[in-house]
Protein backbone atom coordinates (compact mmCIF):
# COMPACT_ATOMS: atom_id res chain seq x y z
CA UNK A 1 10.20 6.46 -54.86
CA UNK A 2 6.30 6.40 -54.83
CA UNK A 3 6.28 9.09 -52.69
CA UNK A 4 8.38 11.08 -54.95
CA UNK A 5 6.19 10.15 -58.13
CA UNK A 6 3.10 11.97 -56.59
CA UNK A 7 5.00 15.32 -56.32
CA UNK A 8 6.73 15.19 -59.53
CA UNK A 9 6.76 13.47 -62.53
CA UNK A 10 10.39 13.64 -63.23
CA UNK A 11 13.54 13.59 -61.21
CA UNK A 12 14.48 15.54 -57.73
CA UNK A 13 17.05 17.29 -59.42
CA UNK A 14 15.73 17.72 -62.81
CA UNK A 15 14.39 21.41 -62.11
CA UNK A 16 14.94 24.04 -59.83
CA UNK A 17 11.42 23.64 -58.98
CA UNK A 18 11.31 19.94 -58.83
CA UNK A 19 14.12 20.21 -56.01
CA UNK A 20 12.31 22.73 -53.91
CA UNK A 21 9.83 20.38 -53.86
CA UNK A 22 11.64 17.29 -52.69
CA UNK A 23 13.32 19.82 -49.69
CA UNK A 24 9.59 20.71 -49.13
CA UNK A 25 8.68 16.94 -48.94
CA UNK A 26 11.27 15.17 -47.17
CA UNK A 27 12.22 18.00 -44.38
CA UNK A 28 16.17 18.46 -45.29
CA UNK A 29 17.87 20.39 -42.54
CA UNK A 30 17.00 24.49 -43.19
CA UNK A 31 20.66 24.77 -44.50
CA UNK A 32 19.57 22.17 -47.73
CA UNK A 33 16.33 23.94 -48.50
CA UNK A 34 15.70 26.81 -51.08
CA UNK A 35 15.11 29.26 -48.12
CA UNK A 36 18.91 29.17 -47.14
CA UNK A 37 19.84 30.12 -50.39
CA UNK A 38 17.61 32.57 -51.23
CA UNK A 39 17.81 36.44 -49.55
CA UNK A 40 15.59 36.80 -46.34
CA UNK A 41 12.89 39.14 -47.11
CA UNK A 42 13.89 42.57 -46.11
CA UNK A 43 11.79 45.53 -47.34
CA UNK A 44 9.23 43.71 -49.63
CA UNK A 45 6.57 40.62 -48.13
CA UNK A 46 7.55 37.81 -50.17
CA UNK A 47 4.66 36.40 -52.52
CA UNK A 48 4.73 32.73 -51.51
CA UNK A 49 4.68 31.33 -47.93
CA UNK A 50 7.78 29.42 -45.94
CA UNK A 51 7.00 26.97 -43.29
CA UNK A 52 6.93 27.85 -39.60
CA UNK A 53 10.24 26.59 -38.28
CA UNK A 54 11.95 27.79 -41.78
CA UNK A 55 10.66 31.32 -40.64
CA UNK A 56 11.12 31.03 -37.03
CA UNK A 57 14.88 29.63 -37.60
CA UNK A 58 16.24 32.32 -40.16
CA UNK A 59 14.59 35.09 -37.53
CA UNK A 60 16.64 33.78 -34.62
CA UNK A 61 20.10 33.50 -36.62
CA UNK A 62 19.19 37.35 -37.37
CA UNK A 63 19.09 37.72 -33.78
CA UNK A 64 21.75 36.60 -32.47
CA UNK A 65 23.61 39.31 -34.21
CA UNK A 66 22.31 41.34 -31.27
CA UNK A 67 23.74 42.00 -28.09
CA UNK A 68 23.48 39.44 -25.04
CA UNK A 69 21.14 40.92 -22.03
CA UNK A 70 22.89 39.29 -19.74
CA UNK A 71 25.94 41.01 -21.09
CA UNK A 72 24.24 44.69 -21.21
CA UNK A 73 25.50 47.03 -18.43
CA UNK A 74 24.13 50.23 -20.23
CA UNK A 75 20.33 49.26 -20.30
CA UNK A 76 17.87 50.23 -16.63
CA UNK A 77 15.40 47.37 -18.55
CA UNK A 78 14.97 44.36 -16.54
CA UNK A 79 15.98 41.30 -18.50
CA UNK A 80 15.19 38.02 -16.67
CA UNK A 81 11.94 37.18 -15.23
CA UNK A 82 11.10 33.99 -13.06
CA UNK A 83 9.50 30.68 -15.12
CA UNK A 84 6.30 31.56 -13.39
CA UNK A 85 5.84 35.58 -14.37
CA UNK A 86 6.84 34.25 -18.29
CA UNK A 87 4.07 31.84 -17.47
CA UNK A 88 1.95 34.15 -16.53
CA UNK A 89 2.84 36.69 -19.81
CA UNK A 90 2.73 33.72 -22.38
CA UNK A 91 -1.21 32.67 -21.34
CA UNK A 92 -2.31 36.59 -21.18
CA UNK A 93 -0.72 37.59 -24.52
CA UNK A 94 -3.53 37.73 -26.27
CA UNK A 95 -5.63 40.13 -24.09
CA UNK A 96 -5.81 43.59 -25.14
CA UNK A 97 -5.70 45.40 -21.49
CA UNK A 98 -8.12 48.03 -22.73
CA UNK A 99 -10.74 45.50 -23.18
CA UNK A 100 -12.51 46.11 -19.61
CA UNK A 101 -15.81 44.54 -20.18
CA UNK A 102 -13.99 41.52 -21.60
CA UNK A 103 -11.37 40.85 -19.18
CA UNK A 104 -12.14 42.98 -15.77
CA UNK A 105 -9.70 40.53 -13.67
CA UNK A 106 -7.16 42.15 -15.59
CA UNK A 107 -8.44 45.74 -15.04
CA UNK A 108 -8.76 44.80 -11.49
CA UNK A 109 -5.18 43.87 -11.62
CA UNK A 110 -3.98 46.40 -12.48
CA UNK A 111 -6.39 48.60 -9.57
CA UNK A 112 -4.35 46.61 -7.26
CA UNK A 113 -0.80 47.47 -8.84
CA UNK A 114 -2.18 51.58 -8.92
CA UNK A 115 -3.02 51.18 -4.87
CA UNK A 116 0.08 49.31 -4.03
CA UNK A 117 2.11 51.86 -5.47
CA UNK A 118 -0.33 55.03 -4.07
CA UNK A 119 0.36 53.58 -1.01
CA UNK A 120 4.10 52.99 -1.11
CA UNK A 121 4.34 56.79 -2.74
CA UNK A 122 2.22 57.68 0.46
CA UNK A 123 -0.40 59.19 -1.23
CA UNK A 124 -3.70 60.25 0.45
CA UNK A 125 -5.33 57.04 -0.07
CA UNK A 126 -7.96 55.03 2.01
CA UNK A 127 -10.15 51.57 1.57
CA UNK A 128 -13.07 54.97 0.40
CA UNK A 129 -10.49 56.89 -1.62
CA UNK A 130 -8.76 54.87 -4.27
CA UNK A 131 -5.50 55.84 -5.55
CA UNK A 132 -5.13 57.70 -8.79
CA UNK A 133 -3.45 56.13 -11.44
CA UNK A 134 -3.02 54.51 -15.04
CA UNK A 135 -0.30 52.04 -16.54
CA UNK A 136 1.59 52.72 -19.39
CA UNK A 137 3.92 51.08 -21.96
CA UNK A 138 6.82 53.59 -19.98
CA UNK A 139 8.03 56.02 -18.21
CA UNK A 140 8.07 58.33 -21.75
CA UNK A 141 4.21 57.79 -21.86
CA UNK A 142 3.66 58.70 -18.03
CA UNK A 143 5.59 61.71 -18.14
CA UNK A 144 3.39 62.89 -21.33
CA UNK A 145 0.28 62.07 -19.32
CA UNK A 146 1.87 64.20 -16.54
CA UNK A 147 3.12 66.90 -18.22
CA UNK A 148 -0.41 66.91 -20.41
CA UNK A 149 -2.50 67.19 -16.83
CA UNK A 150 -0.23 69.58 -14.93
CA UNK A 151 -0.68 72.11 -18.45
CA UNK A 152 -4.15 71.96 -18.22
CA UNK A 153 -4.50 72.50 -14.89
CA UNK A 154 -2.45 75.57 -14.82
CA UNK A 155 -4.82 76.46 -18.15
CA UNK A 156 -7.87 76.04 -15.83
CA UNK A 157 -6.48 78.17 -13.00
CA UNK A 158 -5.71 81.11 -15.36
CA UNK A 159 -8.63 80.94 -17.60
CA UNK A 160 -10.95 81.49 -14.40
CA UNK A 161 -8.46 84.34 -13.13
CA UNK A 162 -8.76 86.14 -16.44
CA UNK A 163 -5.54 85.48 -17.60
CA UNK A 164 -3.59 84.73 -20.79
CA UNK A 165 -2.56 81.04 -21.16
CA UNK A 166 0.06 81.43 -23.54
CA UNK A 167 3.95 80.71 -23.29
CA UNK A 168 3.75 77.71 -20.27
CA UNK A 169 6.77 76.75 -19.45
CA UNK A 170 8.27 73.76 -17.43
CA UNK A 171 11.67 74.08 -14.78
CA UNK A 172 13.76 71.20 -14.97
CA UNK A 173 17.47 69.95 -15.01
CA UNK A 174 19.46 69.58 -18.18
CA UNK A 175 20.33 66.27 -17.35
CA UNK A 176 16.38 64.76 -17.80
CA UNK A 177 16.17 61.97 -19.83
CA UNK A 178 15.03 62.63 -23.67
CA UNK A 179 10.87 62.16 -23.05
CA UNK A 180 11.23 65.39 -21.08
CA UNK A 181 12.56 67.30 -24.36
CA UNK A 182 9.83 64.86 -26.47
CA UNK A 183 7.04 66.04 -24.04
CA UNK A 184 7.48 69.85 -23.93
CA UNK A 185 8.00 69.81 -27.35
CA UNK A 186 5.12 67.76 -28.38
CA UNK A 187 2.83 69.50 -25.87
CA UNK A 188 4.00 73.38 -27.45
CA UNK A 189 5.63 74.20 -23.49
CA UNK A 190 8.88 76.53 -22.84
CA UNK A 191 11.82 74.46 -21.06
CA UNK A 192 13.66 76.52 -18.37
CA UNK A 193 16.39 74.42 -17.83
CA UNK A 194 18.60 74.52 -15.04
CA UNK A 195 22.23 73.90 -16.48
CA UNK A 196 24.41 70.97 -14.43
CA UNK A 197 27.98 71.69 -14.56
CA UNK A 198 31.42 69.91 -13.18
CA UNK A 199 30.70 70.54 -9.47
CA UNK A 200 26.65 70.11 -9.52
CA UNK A 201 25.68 67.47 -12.05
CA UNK A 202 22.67 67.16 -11.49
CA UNK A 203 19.32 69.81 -10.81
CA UNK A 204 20.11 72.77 -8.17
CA UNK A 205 16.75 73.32 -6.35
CA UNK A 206 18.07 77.13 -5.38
CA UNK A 207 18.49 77.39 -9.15
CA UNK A 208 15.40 75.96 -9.97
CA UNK A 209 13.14 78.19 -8.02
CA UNK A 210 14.74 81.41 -9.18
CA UNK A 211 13.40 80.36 -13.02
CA UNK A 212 9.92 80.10 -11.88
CA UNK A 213 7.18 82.23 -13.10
CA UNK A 214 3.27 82.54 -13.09
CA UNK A 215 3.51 80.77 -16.38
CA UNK A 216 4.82 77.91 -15.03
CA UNK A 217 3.08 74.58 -14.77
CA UNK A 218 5.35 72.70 -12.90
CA UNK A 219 9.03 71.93 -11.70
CA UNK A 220 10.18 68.16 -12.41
CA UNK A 221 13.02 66.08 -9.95
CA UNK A 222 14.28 63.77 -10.78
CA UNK A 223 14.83 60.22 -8.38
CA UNK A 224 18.01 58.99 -10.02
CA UNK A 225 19.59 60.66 -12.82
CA UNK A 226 20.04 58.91 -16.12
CA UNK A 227 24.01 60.35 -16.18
CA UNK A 228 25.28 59.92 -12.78
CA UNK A 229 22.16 57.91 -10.86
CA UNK A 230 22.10 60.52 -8.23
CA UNK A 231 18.61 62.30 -6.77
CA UNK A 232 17.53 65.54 -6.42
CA UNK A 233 16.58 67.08 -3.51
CA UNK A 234 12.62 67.05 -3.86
CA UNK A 235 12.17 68.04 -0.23
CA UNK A 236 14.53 70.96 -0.64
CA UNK A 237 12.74 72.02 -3.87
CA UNK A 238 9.39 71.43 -2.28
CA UNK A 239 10.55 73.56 0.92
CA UNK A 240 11.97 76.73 -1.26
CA UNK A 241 8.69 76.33 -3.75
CA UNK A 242 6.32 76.65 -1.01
CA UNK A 243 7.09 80.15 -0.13
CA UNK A 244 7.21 81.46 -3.43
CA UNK A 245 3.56 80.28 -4.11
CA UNK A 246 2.64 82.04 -0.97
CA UNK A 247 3.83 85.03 -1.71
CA UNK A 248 2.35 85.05 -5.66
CA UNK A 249 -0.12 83.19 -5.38
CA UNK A 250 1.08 80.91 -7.71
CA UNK A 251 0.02 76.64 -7.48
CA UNK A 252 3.35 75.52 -9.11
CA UNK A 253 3.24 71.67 -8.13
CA UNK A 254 6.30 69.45 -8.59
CA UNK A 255 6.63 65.83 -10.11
CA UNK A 256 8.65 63.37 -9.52
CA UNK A 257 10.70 61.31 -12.18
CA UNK A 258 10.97 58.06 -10.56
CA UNK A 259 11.34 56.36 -13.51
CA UNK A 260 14.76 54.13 -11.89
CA UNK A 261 14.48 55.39 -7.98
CA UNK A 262 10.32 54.96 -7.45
CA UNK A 263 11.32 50.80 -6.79
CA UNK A 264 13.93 51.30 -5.53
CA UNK A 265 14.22 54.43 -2.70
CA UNK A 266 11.56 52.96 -0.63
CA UNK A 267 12.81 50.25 0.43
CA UNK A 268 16.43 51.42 1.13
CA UNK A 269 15.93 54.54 1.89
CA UNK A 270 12.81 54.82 3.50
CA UNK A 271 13.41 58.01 5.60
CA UNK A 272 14.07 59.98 2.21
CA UNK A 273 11.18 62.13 1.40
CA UNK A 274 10.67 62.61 -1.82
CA UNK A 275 6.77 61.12 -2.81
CA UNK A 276 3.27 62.56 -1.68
CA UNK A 277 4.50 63.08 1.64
CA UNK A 278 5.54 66.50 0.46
CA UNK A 279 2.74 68.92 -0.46
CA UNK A 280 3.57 70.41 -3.42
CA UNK A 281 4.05 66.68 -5.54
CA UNK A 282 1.67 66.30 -7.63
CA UNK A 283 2.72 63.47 -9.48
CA UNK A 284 4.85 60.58 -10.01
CA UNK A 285 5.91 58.56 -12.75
CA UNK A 286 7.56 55.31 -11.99
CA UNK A 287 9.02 52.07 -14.55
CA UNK A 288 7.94 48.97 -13.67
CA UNK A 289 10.58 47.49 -16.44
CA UNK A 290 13.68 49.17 -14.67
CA UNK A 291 13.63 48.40 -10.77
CA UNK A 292 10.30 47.40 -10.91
CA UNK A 293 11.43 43.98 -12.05
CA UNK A 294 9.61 43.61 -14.89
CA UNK A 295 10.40 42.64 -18.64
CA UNK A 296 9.73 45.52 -21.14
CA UNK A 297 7.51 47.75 -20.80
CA UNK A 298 5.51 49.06 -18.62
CA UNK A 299 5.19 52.15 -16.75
CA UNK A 300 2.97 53.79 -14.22
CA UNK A 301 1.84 57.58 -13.93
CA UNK A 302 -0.01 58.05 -10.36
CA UNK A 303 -1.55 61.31 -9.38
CA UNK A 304 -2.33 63.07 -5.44
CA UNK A 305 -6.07 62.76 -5.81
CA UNK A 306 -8.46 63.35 -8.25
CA UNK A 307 -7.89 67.43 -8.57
CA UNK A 308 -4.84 67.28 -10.23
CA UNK A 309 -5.97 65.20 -12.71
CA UNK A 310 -8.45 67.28 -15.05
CA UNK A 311 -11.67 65.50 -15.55
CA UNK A 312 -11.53 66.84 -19.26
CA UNK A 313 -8.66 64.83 -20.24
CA UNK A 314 -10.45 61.64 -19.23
CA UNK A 315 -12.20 60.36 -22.35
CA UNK A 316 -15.46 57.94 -21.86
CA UNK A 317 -15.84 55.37 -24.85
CA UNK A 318 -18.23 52.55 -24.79
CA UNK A 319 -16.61 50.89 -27.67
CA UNK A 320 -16.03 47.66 -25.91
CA UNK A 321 -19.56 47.31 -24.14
CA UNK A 322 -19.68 49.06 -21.47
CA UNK A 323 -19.13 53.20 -20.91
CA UNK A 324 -15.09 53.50 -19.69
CA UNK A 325 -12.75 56.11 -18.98
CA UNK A 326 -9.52 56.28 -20.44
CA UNK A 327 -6.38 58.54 -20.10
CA UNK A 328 -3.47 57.02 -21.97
CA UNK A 329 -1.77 58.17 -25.58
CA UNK A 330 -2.92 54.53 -27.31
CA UNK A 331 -5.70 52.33 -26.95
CA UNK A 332 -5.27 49.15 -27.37
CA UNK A 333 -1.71 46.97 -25.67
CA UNK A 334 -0.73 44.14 -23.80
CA UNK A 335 -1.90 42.99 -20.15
CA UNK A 336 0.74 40.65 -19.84
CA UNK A 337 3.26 43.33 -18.33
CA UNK A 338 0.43 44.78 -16.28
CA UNK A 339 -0.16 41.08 -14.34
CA UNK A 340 3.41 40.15 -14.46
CA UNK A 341 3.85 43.61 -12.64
CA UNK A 342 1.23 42.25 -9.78
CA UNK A 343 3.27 39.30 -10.00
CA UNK A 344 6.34 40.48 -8.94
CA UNK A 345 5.08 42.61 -6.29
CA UNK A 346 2.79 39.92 -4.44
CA UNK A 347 6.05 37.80 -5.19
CA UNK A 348 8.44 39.65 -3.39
CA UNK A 349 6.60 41.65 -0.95
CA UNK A 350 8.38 44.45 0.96
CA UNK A 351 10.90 42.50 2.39
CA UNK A 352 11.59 40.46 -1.06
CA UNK A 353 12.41 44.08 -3.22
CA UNK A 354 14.47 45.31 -0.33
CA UNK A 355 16.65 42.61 -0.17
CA UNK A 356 17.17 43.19 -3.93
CA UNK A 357 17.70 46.01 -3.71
CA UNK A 358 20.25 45.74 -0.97
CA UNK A 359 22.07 43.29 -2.74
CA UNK A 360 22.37 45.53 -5.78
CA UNK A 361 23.57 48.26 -4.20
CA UNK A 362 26.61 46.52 -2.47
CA UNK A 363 27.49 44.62 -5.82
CA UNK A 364 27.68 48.89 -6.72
CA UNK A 365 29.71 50.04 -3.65
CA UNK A 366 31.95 46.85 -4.27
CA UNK A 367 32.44 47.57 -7.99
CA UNK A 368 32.67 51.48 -7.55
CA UNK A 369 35.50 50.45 -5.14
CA UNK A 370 37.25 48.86 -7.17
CA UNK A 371 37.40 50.88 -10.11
CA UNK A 372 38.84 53.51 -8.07
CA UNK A 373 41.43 51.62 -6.75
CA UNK A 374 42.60 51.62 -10.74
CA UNK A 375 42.23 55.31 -11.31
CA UNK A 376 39.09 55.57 -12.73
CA UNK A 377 37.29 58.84 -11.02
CA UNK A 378 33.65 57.66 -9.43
CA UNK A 379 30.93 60.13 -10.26
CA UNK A 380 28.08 58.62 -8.55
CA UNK A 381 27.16 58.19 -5.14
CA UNK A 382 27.54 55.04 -2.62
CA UNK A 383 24.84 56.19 -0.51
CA UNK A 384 21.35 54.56 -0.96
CA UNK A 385 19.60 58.03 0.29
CA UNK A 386 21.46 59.91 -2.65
CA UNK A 387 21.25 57.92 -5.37
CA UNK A 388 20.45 54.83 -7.46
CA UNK A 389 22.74 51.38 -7.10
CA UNK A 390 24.95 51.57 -10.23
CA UNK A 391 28.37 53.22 -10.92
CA UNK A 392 29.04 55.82 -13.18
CA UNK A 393 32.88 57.05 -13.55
CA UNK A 394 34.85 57.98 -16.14
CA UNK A 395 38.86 58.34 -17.20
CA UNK A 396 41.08 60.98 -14.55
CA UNK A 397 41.86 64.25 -16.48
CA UNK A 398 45.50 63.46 -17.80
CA UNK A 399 48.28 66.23 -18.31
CA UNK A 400 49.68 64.52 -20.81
CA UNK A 401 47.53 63.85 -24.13
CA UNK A 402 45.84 60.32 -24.42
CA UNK A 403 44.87 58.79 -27.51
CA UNK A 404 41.68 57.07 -26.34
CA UNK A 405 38.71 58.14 -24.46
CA UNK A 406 35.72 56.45 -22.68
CA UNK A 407 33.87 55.92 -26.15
CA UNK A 408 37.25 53.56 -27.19
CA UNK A 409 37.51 51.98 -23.96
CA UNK A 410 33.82 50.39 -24.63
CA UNK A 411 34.45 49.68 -28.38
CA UNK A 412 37.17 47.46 -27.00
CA UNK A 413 34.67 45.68 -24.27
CA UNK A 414 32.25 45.43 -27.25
CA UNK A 415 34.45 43.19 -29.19
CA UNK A 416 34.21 41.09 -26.06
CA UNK A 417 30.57 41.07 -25.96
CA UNK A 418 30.07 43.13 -23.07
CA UNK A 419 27.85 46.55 -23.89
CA UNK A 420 29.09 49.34 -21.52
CA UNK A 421 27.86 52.58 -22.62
CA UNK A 422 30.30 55.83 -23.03
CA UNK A 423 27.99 58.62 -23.47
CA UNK A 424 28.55 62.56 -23.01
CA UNK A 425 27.51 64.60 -19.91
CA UNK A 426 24.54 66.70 -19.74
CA UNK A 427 24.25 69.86 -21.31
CA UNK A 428 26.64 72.64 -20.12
CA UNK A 429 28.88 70.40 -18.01
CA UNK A 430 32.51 70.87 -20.05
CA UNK A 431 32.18 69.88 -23.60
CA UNK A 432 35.39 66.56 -23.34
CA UNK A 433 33.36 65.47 -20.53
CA UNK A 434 32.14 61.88 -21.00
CA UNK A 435 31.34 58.98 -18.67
CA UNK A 436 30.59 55.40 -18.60
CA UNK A 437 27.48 53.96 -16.46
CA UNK A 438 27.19 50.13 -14.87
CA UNK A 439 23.72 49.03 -14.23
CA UNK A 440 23.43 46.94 -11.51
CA UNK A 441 20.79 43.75 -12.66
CA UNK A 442 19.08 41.95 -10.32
CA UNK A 443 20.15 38.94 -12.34
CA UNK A 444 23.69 39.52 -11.60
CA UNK A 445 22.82 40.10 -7.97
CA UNK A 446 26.13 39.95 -6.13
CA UNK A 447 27.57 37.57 -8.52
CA UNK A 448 30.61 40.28 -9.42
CA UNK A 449 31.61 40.59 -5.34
CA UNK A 450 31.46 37.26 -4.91
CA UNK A 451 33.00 35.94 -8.04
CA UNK A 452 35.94 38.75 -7.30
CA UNK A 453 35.40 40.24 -11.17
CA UNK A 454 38.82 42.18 -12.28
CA UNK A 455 37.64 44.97 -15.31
């Protein structure tokens, strides 16, 4: 009772205040203190302060009103990491990666990441030419970058030929993922899209050239669909471009969306061209938290060579120190990603991603077989040199009406915990048409074959 004398002078439970004190002194369980009984904080900071494991406790019970990762078959986003990369992330949290001068083992971390993956795209690179390259926090930001630098270098070209630079425009396939509709938007450029439809759901090269013009700045393909998973045929586009800038005179280049197939293609499908083996890519943007096997996010935009990056976009600050040049949309974010990226890839080597990758891809043929054995119509493809190891399928065409759909079907698997997402087709394919999509996670591995799953 001494103990209680010093914090009040009259009974625990002869105020409201006098008992918040007592819970404050003697550490009652969170669910006997005045914080369960009081409204988290929502839109207003609170005036007074809660204790650490008070705050820390009522955040995770908030949480766990989410969705399990391990349950999430709609997500690309890599969701389990070995102890030793979250090692690695939890003692390099606090290091802003644009600090150069401060922290230039990190910088030259990520150097090594930028020339592992110049290499593995087969770009011109050599110990006296360094690959050309920048991380991200995505995919989204990389395509901006790439969109940003092929636009200004078609601006370049037509400003020294004497020629307007108004009304770019950009070819792609209605069936890109949003960024592409954020990025020509943002950046003022016309979309020429090439419309998918039942038979070809994803980009038509012979379509795609016919839409090209001297006011285009580039034509994107895309390695792995976000609808179906499949690619598109950069070496055919490349092979039908090449002519037409002959003939016009024209520089159209072509990048590459790798956000999903850049980790994954060359290592299963290493005969597939598709990189800087072709001529006419210019760029390629790849995720390093999809198949690049790291936690969220981080992304990597990697040019041919210098040229087709314009010097003028590269800024120079000296902010930190030193003079540095920077092309990315923010300044300041985390290294962690960036060395748990190096991680992985010094981890797992060559031979480590491809027998990932592998694995993955005949957990997909497995699970594709099988939901086709119970009538469910398979829309992507089982071959690694066509597409990206997941499933996507969706409900036969009855004759007779049915009173659910794919969006029902997954409302249903929801209340089960399992996310697996329902989601309309691409622009101009028939309006009813909708689809689900399985991700296959490297922390599942081949757990469904083996364990003989039943949907």
């Amino acid at each position: 009772m001494v103990a209680l004398s010093t914090i009040s002078s009259g009974s625990p439970s002869s105020s409201s205040g006098s008992s918040n004190i007592f819970h404050r002194a003697f550490g009652t369980s969170l669910y006997g203190s005045q914080w369960s009984r009081e409204p988290i904080p929502k839109y207003e900071m609170p005036n007074n302060e809660m204790p650490a494991g008070a705050a820390y406790q009522l955040i995770k019970e908030e949480l766990e009103l989410d969705g399990r990762p391990a349950l999430n078959l709609a997500s690309f986003v890599t969701t389990f990491m070995e102890e030793e990369a979250e090692k690695l992330m939890m003692e390099n949290m606090n290091k802003n990666m644009i600090d150069y001068e401060e922290y230039p083992m990190t910088v030259e971390l990520q150097n090594r990441v930028v020339n592992m993956l110049g290499r593995l795209f087969h770009a011109p690179v050599s110990d006296h030419q360094p690959a050309i390259g920048v991380s991200t926090v995505g995919s989204s930001e990389a395509i901006i970058l790439s969109t940003l630098a092929m636009k200004r270098k078609w601006q370049i070209r037509r400003q020294r030929e004497g020629k307007s630079t108004e009304k770019p425009n950009l070819v792609m396939g209605s069936n890109v993922q949003v960024c592409w509709e954020k990025a020509v938007k943002y950046l003022e450029i016309e979309p020429k899209y090439v419309f998918c439809s039942e038979t070809q759901m994803f980009m038509n090269p012979d379509e795609a050239v016919k839409l090209v013009d001297e006011n285009t700045i580039g034509c994107v393909a895309i390695l792995g669909s976000t609808y179906t998973g499949h690619y598109e045929d950069v070496k055919f586009l490349n092979d039908l471009l090449h002519p037409i800038n002959k003939k016009n005179g024209w520089e159209v280049p072509i990048h590459v969306d790798a956000a999903s197939g850049g980790f994954v293609a060359p290592f299963i499908a290493p005969d597939l061209q598709w990189d800087f083996k072709l001529p006419l890519v210019a760029s390629i943007n790849a995720s390093g938290h999809k198949y690049g096997l790291v936690m969220p996010g981080v992304g990597w935009a990697l040019w041919r060579s210098k040229e087709y990056l314009p010097e003028d976009l590269v800024f120079h600050v000296n902010y930190l120190g030193s003079d540095q040049a920077t092309f990315t949309l923010n300044f300041s974010k985390g290294a962690s990603q960036v060395i748990a990226q190096y991680y992985i890839m010094i981890r797992l080597g060559k031979a480590g991603f491809k027998a990932i990758m592998e694995n993955l891809q005949e957990t997909a043929i497995y699970l594709s077989q099988q939901l086709q054995s119970m009538g469910f119509e398979i829309l992507s493809s089982e071959n690694p040199s066509k597409g990206l190891p997941l499933v996507a399928f969706r409900l036969v065409s009855a004759k007779a009406p049915r009173f659910f759909d794919e969006f029902d079907i997954a409302a249903r698997l929801r209340e089960r915990g399992w996310i697996l997402p329902a989601y309309s087709m691409a622009v101009n394919i028939r309006r009813d048409s909708k689809a689900f999509r399985h991700i296959m996670l490297w922390v599942v591995g081949d757990w469904a074959r083996r364990s003989g799953v039943r949907a």
